[in-house]
C-alpha atoms as a PDB file:
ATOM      1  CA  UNK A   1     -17.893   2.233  14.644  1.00  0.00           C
ATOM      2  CA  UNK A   2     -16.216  -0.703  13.961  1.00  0.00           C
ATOM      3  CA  UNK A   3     -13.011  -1.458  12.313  1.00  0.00           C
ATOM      4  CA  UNK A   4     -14.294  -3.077   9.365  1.00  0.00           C
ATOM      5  CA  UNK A   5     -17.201  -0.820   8.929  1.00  0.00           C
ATOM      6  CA  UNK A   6     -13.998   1.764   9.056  1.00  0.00           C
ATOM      7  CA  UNK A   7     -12.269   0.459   6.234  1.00  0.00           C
ATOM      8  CA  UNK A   8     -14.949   0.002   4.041  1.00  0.00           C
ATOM      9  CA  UNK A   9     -15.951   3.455   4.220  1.00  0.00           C
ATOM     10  CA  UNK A  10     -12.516   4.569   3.544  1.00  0.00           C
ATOM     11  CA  UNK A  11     -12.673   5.744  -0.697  1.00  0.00           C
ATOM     12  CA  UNK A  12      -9.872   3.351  -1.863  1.00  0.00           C
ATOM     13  CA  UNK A  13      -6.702   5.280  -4.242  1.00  0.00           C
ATOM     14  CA  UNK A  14      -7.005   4.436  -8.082  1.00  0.00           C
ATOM     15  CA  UNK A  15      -3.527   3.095  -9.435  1.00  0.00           C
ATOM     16  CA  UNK A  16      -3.103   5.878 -11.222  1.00  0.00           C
ATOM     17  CA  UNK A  17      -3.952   8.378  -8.094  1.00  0.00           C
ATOM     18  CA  UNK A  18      -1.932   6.173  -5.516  1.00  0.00           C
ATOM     19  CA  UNK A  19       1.547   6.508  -8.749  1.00  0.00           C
ATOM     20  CA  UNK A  20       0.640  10.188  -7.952  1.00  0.00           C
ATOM     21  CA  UNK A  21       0.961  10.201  -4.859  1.00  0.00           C
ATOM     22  CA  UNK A  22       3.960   8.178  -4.848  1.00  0.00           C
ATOM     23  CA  UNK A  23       5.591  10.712  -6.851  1.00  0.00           C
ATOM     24  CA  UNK A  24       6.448  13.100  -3.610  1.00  0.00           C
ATOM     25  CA  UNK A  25       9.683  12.581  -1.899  1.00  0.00           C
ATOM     26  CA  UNK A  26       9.306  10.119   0.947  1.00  0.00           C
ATOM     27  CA  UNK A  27       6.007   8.425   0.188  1.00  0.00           C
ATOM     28  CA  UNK A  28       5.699   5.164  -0.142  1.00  0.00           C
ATOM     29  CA  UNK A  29       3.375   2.114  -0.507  1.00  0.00           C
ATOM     30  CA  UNK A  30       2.611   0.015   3.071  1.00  0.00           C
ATOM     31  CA  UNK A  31       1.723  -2.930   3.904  1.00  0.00           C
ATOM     32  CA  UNK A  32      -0.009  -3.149   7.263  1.00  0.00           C
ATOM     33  CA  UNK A  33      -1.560  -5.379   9.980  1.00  0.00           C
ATOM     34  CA  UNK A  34      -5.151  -4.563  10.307  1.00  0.00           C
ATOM     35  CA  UNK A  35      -8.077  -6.570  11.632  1.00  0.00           C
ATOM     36  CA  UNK A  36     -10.302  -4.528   9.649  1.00  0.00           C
ATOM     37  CA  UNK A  37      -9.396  -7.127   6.599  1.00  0.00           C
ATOM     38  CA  UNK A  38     -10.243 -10.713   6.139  1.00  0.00           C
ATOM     39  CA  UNK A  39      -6.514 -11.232   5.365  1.00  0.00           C
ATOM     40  CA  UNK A  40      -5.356  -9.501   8.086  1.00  0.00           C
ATOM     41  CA  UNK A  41      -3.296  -6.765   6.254  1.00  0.00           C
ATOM     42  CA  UNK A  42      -4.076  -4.087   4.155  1.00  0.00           C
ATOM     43  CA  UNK A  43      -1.770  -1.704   2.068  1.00  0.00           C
ATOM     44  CA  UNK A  44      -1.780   2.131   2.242  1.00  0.00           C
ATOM     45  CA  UNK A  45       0.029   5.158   0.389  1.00  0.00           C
ATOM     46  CA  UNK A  46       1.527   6.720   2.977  1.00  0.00           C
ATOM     47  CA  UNK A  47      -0.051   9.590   2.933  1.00  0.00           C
ATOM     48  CA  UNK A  48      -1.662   9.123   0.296  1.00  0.00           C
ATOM     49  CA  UNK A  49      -4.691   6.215   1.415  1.00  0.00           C
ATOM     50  CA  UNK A  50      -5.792   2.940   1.398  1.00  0.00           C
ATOM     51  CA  UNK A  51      -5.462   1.126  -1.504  1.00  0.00           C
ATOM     52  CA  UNK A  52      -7.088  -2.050  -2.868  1.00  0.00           C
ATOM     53  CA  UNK A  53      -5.256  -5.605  -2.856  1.00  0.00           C
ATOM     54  CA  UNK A  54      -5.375  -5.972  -6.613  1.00  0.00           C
ATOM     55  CA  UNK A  55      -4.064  -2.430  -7.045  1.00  0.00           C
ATOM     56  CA  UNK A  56      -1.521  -3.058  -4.504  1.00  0.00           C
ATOM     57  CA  UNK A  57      -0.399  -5.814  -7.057  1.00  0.00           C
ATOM     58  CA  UNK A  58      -0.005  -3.775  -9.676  1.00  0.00           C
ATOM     59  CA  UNK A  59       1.852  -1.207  -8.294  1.00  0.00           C
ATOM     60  CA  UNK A  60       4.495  -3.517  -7.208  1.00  0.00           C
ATOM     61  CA  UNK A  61       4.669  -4.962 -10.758  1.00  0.00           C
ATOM     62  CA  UNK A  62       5.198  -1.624 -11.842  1.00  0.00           C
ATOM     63  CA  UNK A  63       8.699  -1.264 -13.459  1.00  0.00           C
ATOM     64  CA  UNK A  64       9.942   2.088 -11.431  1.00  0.00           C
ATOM     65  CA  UNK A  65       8.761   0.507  -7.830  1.00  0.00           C
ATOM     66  CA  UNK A  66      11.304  -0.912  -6.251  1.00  0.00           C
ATOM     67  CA  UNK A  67      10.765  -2.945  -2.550  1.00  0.00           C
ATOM     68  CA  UNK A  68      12.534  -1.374   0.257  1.00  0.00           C
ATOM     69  CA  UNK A  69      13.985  -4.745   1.862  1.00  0.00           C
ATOM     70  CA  UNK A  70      12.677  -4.192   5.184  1.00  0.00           C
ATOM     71  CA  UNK A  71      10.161  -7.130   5.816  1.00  0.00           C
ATOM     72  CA  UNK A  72      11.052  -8.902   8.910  1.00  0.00           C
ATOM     73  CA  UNK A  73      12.255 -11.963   7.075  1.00  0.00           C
ATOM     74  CA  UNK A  74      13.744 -12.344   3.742  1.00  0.00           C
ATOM     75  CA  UNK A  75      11.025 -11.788   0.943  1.00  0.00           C
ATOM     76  CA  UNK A  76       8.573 -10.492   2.753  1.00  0.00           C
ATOM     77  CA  UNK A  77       9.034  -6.857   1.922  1.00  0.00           C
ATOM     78  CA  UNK A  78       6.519  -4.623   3.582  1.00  0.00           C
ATOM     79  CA  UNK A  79       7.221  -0.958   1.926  1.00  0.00           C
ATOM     80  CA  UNK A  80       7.811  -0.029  -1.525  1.00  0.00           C
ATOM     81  CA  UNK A  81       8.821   3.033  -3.357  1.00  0.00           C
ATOM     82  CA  UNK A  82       8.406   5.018  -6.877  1.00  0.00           C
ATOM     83  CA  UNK A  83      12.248   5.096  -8.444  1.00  0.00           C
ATOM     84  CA  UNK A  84      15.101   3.970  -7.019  1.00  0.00           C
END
């Protein structure tokens, strides 16, 4: 099977479900390389799912979620958490 077949049989996490899930200690929202994505990335709950780009963009504009700073370069943050 290939990658992209992969990810598109993967059920993506509701906003609400993927907040849920980002409720437990230590999860947090991911954004990772894939080629399985036409933009080369894809973000997950960790360990929680994948989750779609638009909902990805409304997590982060959520007021409680907070980037974790860790992108390789300034501004490019690639986790983020629920509270501080």
């Amino acid at each position: 099977m290939s990658l992209v077949s992969n990810r598109r049989s993967q059920k993506e996490l509701s906003q609400k479900k993927a907040l849920e899930q980002m409720h437990k200690s230590g999860t947090i929202l991911a954004k990772m390389f894939t080629r399985a994505s036409p933009e080369g990335f894809a973000h997950y709950v960790i360990l929680g799912g994948l989750v779609s780009p638009a909902t990805a963009e409304k997590i982060k504009q959520h007021p409680l979620v907070r980037a974790c700073k860790d992108g390789l370069f300034p501004g490019l943050d690639q986790t983020w958490r629920l509270g501080d």
